[in-house]
C-alpha atoms as a PDB file:
ATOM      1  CA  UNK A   1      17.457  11.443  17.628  1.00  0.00           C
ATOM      2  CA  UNK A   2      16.235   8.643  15.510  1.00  0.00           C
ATOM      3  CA  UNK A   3      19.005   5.431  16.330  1.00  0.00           C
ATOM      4  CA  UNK A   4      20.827   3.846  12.995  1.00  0.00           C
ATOM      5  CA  UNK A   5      19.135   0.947  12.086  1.00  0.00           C
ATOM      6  CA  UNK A   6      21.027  -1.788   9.969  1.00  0.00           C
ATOM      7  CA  UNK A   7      19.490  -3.565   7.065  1.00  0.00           C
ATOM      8  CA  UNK A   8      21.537  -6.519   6.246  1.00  0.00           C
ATOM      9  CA  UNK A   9      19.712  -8.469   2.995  1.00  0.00           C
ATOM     10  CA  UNK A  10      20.488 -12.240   3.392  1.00  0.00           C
ATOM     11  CA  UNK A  11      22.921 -13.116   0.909  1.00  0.00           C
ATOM     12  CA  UNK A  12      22.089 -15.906  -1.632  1.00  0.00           C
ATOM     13  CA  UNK A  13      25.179 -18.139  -3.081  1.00  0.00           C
ATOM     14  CA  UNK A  14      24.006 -19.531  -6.065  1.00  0.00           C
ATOM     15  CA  UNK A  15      26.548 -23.122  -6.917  1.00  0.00           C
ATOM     16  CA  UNK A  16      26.692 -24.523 -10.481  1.00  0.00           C
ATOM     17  CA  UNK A  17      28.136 -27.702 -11.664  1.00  0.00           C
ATOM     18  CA  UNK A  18      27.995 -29.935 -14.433  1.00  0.00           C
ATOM     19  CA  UNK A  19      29.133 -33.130 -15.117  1.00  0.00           C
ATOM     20  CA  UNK A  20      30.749 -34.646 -18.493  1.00  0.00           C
ATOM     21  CA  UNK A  21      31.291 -38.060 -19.570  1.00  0.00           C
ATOM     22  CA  UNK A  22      34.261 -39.754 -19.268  1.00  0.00           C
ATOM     23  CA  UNK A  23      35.058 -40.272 -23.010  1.00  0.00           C
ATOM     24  CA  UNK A  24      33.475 -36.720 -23.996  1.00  0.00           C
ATOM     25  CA  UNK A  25      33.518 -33.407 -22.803  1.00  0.00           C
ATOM     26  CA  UNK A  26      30.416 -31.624 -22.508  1.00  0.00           C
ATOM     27  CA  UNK A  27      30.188 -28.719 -25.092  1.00  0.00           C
ATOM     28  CA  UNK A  28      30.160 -25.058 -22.596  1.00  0.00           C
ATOM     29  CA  UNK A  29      26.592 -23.281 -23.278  1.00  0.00           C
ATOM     30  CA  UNK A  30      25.776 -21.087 -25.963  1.00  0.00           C
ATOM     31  CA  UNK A  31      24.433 -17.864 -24.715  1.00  0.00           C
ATOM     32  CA  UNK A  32      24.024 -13.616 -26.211  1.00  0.00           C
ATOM     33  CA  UNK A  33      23.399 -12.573 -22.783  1.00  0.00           C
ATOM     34  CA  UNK A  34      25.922  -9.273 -21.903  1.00  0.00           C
ATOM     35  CA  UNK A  35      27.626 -10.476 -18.987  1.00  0.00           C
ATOM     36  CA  UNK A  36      26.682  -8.443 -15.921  1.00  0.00           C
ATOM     37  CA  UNK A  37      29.890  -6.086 -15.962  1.00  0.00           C
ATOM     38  CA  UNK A  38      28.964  -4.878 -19.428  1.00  0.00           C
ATOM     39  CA  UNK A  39      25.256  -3.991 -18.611  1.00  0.00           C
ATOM     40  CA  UNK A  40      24.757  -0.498 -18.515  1.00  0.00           C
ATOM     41  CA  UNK A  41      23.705   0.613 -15.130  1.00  0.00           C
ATOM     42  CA  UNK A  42      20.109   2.185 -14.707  1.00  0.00           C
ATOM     43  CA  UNK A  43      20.191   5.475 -13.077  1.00  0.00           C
ATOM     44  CA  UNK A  44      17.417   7.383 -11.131  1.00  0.00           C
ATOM     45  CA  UNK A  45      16.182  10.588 -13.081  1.00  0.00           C
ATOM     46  CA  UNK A  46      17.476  13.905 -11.157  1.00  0.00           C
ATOM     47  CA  UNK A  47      14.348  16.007 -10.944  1.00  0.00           C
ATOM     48  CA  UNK A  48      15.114  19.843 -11.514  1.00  0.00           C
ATOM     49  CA  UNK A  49      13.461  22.414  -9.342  1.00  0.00           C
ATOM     50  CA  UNK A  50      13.555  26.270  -8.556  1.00  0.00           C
ATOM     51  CA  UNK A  51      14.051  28.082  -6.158  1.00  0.00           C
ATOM     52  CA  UNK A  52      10.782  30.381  -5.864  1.00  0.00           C
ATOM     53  CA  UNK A  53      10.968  31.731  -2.133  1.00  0.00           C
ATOM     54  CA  UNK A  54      12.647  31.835   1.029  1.00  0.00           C
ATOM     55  CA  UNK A  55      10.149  31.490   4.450  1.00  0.00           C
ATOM     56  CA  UNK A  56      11.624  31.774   7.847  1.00  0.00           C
ATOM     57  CA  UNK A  57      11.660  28.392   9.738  1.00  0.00           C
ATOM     58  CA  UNK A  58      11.202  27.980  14.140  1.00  0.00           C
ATOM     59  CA  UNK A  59      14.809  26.846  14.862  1.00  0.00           C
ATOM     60  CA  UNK A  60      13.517  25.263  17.931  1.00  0.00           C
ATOM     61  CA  UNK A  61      11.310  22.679  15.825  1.00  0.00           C
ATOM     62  CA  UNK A  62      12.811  19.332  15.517  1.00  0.00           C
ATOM     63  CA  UNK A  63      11.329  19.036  12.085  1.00  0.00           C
ATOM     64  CA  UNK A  64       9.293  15.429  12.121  1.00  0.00           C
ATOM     65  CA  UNK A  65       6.396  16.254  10.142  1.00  0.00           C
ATOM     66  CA  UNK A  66       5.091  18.718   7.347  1.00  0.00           C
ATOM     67  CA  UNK A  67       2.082  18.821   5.569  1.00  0.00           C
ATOM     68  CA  UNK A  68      -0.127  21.315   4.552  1.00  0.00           C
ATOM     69  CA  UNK A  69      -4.182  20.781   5.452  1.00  0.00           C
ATOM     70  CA  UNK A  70      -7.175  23.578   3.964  1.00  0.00           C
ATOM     71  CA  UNK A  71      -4.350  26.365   2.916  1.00  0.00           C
ATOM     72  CA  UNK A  72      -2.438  25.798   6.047  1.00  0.00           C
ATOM     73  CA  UNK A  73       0.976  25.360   6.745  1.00  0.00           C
ATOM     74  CA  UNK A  74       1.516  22.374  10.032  1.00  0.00           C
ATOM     75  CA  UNK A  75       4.601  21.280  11.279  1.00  0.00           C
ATOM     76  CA  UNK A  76       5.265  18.659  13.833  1.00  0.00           C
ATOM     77  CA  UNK A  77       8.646  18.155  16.068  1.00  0.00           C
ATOM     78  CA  UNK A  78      10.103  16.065  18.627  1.00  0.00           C
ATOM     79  CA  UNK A  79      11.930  16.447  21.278  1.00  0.00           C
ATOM     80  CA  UNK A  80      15.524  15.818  21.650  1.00  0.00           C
ATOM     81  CA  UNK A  81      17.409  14.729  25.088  1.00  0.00           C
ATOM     82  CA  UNK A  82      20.582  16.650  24.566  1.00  0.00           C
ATOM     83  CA  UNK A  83      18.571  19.638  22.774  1.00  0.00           C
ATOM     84  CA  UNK A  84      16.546  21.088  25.670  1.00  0.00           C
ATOM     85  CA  UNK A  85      14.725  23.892  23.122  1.00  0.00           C
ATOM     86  CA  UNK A  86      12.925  21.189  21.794  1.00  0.00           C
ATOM     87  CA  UNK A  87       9.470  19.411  22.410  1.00  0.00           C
ATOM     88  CA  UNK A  88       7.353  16.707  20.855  1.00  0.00           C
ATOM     89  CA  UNK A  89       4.288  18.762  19.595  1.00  0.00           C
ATOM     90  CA  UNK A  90       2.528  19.706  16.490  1.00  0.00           C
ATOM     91  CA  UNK A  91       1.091  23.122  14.990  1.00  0.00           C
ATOM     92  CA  UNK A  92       0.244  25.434  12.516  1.00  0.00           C
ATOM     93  CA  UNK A  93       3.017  27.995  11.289  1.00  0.00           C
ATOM     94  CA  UNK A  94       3.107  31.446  10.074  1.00  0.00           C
ATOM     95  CA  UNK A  95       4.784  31.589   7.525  1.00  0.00           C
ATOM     96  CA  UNK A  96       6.095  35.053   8.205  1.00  0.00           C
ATOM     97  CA  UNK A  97       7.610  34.314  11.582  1.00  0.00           C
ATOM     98  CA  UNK A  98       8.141  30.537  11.050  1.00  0.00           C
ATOM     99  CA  UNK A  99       6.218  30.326  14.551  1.00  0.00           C
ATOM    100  CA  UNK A 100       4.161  27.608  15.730  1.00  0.00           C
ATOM    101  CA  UNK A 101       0.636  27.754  17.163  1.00  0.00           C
ATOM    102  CA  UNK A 102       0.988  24.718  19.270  1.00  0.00           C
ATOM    103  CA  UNK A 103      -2.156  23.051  18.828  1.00  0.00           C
ATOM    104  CA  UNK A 104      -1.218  19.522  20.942  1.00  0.00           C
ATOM    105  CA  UNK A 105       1.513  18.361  22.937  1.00  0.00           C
ATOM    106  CA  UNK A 106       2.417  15.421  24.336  1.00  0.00           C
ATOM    107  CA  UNK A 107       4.846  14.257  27.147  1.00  0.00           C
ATOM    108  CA  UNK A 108       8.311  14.350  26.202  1.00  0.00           C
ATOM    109  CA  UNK A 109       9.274  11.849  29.115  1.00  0.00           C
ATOM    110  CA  UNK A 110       7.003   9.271  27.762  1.00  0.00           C
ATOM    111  CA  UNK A 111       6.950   9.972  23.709  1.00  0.00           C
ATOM    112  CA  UNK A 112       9.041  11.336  21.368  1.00  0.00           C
ATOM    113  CA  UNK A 113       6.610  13.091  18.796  1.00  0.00           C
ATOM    114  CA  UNK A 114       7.133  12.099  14.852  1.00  0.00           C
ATOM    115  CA  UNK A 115       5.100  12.349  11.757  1.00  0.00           C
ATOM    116  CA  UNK A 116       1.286  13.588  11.451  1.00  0.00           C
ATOM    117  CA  UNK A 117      -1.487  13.828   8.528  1.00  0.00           C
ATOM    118  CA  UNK A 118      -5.176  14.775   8.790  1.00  0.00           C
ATOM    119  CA  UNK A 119      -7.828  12.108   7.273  1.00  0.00           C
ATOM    120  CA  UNK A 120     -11.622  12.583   7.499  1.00  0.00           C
ATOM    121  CA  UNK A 121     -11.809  14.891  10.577  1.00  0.00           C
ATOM    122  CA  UNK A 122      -8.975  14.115  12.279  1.00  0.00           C
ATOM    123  CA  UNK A 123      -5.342  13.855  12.772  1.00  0.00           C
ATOM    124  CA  UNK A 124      -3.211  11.128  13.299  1.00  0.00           C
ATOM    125  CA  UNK A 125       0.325  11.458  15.217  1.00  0.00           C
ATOM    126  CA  UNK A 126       3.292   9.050  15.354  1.00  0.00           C
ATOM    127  CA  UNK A 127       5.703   8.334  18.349  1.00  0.00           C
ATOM    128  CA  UNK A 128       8.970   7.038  17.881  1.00  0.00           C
ATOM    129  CA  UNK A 129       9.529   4.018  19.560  1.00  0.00           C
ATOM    130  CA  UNK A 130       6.651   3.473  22.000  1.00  0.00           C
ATOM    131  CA  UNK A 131       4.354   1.704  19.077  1.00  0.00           C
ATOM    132  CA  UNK A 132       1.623   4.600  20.218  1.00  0.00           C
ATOM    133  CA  UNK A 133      -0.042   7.065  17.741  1.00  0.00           C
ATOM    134  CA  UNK A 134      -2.513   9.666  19.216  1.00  0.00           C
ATOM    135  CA  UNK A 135      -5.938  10.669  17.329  1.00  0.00           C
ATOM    136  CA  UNK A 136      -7.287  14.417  17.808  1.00  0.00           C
ATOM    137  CA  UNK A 137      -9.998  16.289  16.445  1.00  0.00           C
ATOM    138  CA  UNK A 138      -8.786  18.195  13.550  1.00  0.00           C
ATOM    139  CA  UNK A 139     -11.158  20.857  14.783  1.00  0.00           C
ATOM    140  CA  UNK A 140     -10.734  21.508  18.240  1.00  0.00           C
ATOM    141  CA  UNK A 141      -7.252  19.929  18.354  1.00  0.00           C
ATOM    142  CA  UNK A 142      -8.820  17.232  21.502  1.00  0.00           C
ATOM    143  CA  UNK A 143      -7.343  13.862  21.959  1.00  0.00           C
ATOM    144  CA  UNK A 144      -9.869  11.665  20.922  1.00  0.00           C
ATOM    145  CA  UNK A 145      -7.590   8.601  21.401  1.00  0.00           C
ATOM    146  CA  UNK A 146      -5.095   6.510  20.240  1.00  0.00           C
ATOM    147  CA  UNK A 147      -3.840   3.065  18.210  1.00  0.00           C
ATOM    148  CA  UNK A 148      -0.709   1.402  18.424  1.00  0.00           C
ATOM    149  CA  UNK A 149       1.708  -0.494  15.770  1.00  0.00           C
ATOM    150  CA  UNK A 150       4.503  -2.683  15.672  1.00  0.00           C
ATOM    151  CA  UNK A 151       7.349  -0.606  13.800  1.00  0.00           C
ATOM    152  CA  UNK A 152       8.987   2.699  14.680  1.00  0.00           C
ATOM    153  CA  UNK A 153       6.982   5.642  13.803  1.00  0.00           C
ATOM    154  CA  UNK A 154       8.514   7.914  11.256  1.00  0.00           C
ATOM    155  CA  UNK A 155       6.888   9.615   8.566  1.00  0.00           C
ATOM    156  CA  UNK A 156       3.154   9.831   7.695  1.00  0.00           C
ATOM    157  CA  UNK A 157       0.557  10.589   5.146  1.00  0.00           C
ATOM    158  CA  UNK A 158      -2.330   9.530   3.222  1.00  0.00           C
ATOM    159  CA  UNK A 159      -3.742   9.180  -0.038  1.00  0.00           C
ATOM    160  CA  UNK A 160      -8.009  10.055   1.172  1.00  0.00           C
ATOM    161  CA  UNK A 161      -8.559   7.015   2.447  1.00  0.00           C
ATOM    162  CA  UNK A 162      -5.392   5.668   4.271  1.00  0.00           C
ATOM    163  CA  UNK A 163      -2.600   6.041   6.562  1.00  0.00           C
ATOM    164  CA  UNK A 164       0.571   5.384   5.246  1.00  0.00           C
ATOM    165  CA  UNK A 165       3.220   5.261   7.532  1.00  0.00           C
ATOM    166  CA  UNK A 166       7.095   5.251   7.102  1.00  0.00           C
ATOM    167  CA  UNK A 167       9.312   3.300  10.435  1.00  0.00           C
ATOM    168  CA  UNK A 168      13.085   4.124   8.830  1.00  0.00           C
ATOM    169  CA  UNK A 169      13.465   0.972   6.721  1.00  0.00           C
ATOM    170  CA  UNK A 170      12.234   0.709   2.671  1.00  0.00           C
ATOM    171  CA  UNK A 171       8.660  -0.037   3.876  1.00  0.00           C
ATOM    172  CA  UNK A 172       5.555   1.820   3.574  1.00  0.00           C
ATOM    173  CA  UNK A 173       2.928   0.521   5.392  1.00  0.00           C
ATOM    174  CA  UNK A 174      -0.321   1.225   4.820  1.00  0.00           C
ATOM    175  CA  UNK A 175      -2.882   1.149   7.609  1.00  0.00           C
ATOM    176  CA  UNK A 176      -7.055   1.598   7.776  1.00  0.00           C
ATOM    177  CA  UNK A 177      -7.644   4.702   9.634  1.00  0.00           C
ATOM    178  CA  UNK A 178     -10.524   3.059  11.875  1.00  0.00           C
ATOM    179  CA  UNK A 179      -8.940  -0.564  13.150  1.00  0.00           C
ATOM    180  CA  UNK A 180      -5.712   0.152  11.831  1.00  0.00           C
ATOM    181  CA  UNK A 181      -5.373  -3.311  10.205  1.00  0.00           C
ATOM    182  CA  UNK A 182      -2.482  -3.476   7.594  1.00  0.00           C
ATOM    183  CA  UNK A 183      -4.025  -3.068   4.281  1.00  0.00           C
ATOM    184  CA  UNK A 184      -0.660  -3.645   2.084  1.00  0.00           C
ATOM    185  CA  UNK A 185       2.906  -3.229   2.122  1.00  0.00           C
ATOM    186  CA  UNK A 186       4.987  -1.321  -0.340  1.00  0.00           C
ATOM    187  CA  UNK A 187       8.758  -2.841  -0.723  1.00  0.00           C
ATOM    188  CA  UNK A 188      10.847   0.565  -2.099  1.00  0.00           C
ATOM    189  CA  UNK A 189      13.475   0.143  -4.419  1.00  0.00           C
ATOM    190  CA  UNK A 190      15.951   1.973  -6.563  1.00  0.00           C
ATOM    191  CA  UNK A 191      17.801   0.274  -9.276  1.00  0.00           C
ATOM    192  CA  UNK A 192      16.466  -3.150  -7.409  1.00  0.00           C
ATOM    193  CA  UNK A 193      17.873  -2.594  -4.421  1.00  0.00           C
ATOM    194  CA  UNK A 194      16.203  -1.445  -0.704  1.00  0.00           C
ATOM    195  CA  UNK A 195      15.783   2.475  -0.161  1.00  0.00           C
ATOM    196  CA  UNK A 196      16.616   2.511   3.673  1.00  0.00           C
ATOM    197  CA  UNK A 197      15.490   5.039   5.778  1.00  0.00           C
ATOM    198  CA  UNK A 198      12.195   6.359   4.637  1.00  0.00           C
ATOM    199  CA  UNK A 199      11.359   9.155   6.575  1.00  0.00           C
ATOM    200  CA  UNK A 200       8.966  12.637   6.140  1.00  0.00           C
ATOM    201  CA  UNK A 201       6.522  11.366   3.338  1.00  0.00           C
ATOM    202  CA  UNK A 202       3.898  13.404   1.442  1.00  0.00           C
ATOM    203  CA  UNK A 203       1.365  12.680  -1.377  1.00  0.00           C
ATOM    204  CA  UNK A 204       1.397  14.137  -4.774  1.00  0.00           C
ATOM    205  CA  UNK A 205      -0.241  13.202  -7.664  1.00  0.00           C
ATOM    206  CA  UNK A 206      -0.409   9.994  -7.216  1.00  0.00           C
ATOM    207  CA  UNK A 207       3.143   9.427  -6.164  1.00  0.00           C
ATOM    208  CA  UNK A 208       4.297   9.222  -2.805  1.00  0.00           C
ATOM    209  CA  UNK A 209       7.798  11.433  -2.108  1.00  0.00           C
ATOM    210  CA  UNK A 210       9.927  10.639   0.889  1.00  0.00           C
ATOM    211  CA  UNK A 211      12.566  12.346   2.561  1.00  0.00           C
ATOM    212  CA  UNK A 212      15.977  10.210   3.212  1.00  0.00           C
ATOM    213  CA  UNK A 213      17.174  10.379   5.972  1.00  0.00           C
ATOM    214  CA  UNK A 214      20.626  11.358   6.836  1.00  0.00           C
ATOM    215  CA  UNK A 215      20.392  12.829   2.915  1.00  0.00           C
ATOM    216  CA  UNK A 216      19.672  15.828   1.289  1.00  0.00           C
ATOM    217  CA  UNK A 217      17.290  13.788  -1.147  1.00  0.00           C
ATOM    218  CA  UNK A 218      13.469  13.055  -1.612  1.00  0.00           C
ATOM    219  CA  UNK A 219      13.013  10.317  -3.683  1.00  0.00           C
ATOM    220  CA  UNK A 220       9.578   9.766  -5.904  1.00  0.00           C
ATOM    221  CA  UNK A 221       7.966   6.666  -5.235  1.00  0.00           C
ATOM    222  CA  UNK A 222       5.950   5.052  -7.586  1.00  0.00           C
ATOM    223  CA  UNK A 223       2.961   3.383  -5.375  1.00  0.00           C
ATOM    224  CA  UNK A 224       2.263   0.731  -7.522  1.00  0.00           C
ATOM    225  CA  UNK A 225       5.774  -1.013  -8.018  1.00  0.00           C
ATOM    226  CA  UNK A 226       7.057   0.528  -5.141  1.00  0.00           C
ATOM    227  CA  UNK A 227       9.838   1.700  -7.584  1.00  0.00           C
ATOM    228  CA  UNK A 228      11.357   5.137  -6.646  1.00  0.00           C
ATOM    229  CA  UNK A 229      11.284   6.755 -10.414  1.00  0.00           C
ATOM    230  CA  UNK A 230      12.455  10.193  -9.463  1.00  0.00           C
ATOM    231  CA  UNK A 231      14.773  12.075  -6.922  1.00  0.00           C
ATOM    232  CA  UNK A 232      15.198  15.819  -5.631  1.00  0.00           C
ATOM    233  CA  UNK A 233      18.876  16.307  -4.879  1.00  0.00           C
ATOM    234  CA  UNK A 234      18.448  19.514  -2.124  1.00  0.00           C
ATOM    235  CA  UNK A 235      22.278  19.799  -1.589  1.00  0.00           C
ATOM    236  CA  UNK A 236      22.274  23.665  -1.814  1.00  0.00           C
ATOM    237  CA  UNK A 237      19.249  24.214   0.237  1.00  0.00           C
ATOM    238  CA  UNK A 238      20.648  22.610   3.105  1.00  0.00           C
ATOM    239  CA  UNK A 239      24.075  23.993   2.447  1.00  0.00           C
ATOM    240  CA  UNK A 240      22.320  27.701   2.707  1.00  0.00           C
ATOM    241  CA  UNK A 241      20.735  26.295   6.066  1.00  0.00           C
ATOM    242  CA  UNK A 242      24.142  25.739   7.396  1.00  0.00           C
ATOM    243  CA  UNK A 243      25.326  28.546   6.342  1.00  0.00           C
ATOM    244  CA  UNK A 244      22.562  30.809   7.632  1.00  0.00           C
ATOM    245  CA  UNK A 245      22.563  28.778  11.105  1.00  0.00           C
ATOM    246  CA  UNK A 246      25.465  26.352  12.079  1.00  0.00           C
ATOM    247  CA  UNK A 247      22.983  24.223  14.000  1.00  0.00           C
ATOM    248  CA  UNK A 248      20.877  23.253  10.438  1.00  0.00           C
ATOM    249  CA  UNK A 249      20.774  19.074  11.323  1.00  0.00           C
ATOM    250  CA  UNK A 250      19.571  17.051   8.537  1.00  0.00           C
ATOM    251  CA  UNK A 251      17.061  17.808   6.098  1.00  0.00           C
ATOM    252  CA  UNK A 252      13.068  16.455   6.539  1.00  0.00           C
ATOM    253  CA  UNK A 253       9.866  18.144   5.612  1.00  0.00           C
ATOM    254  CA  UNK A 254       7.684  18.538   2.172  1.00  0.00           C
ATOM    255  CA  UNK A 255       4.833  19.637   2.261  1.00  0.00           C
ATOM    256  CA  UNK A 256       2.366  20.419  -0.844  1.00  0.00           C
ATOM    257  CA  UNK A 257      -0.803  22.217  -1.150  1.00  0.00           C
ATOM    258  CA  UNK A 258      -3.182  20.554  -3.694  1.00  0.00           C
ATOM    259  CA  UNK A 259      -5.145  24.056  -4.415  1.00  0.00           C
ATOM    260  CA  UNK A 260      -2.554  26.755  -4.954  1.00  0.00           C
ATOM    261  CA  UNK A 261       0.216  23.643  -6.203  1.00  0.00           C
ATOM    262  CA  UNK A 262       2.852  25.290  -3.579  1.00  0.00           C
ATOM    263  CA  UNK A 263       5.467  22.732  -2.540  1.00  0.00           C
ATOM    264  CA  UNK A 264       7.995  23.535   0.816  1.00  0.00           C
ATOM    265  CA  UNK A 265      10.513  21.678   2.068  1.00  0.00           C
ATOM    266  CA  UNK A 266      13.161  22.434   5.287  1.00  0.00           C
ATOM    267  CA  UNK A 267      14.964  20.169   8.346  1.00  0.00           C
ATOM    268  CA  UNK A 268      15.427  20.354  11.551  1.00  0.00           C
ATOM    269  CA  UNK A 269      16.382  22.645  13.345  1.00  0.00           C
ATOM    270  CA  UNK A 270      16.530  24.827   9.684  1.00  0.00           C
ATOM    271  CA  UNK A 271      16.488  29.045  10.113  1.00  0.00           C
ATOM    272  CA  UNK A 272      14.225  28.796   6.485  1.00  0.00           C
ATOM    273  CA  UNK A 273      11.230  26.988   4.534  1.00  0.00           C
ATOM    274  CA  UNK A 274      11.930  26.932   1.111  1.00  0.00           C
ATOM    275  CA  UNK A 275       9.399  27.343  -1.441  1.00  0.00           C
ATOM    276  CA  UNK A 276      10.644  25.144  -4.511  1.00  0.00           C
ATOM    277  CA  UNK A 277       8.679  24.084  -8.215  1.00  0.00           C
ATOM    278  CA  UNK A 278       9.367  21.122 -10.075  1.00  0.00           C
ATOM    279  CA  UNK A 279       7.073  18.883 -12.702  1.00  0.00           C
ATOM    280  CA  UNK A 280       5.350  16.856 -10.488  1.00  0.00           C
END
């Protein structure tokens, strides 16, 4: 299981004080600005979806990545100490058994196995906590080798030319795919404040959506400001996974294919892949 992580901000304590003469008291400040109590709040649009079909999902898979790559569905999981049905590995899926076709898997004594994308020929994998990511050919499915970074490994995708990499706080990180130097890091925010736990990410349009974890939400980041402008509120998906299989854990996984525009999302551990449409 991915630990809690705590993000405290540091507090600032801003102290004002004026002094007035003796003989006169200083006249108080003149100012229209609403006082903070009175400002209406911003809130984060709700984006609407449908519900278009109903896949079956592997209830083994420890859902940790999703993605889709040249019409085809992949799915990576990890494996879980206290859930011995589970492994750190990634494949394709059929979509009408919700089966895996491992195509790599590593050793779930040394690595717990996260997100994955495919850039240029390859594919990239995240571990958890070991700072290790493995490179295979996106062929033949071979280890070619690996790179290492100094977060967590959660969630990954790219835009063509990057990696960008989620590690559970409100950073994206994104990272060169051949010396893995840190090309830039996007702060995300909603309403000005941090968007914790980033997790399964994927790349649409322009916009980068990320699954919360611990939530039934993917939020729509804007990659520029870093400003999440958007959010999919899945409550009754994942309520129909719990109902369909008591052991549904927590949502994570979209996926979208660029030529047929089909968008999926599920969680670990879910009996179903749901086939949603929303403007994206």
């Amino acid at each position: 299981m991915k630990p809690f992580k705590y993000i405290v901000p540091a507090a600032v304590l801003l102290l004002m004080a004026y002094a007035c003469g003796p003989d006169k008291p200083a006249a108080p400040a003149q100012t229209t600005e609403t006082p903070a109590a009175e400002r209406p709040k911003k809130t984060t649009p709700v984006i609407n979806y449908t519900l278009v079909k109903t896949y079956p999902h592997d209830k083994n898979s420890f859902t940790e990545g999703f993605l889709f790559h040249d019409g085809q569905l992949y799915e990576s999981s990890g494996d879980v100490e206290y859930l011995p049905q589970t492994r750190s590995l990634f494949g394709s899926v059929d979509l009408k058994t919700g089966k895996l076709n491992v195509k790599a898997e590593i050793d779930k004594n040394a690595y717990f196995g996260e997100g994955i994308t495919f850039l240029k020929g390859k594919v990239y994998q995240l571990t958890l906590t070991t700072q290790v990511g493995f490179i295979y050919d996106a062929k033949t499915f071979q280890k070619m080798g690996q790179f290492g970074y100094r977060t967590q490994g959660w969630g990954l995708t790219t835009q063509g030319s990057n990696l960008i990499m989620s590690d559970g706080t409100n950073y994206l990180t994104y990272l060169d795919p051949v010396d893995f130097h840190i090309i830039k890091v996007l702060n995300v925010t909603e309403n000005d404040y941090a968007v914790d736990y980033l997790n399964e990410l994927e790349y649409i349009n322009g916009y980068i959506y990320a699954n919360v974890w611990m939530k039934n939400e993917i939020v729509k980041i804007d990659t520029a400001s870093g400003e999440v402008v958007g959010k999919l509120v899945l409550d009754e998906l994942a309520m129909d996974a719990k109902k369909a299989d008591p052991n549904s854990m927590e949502m994570n996984g979209i996926a979208y294919d660029s030529a047929s525009k089909k968008i999926l999302v599920t969680g670990k551990m879910w009996p179903d892949i749901f086939e949603i449409e929303f403007e994206h």
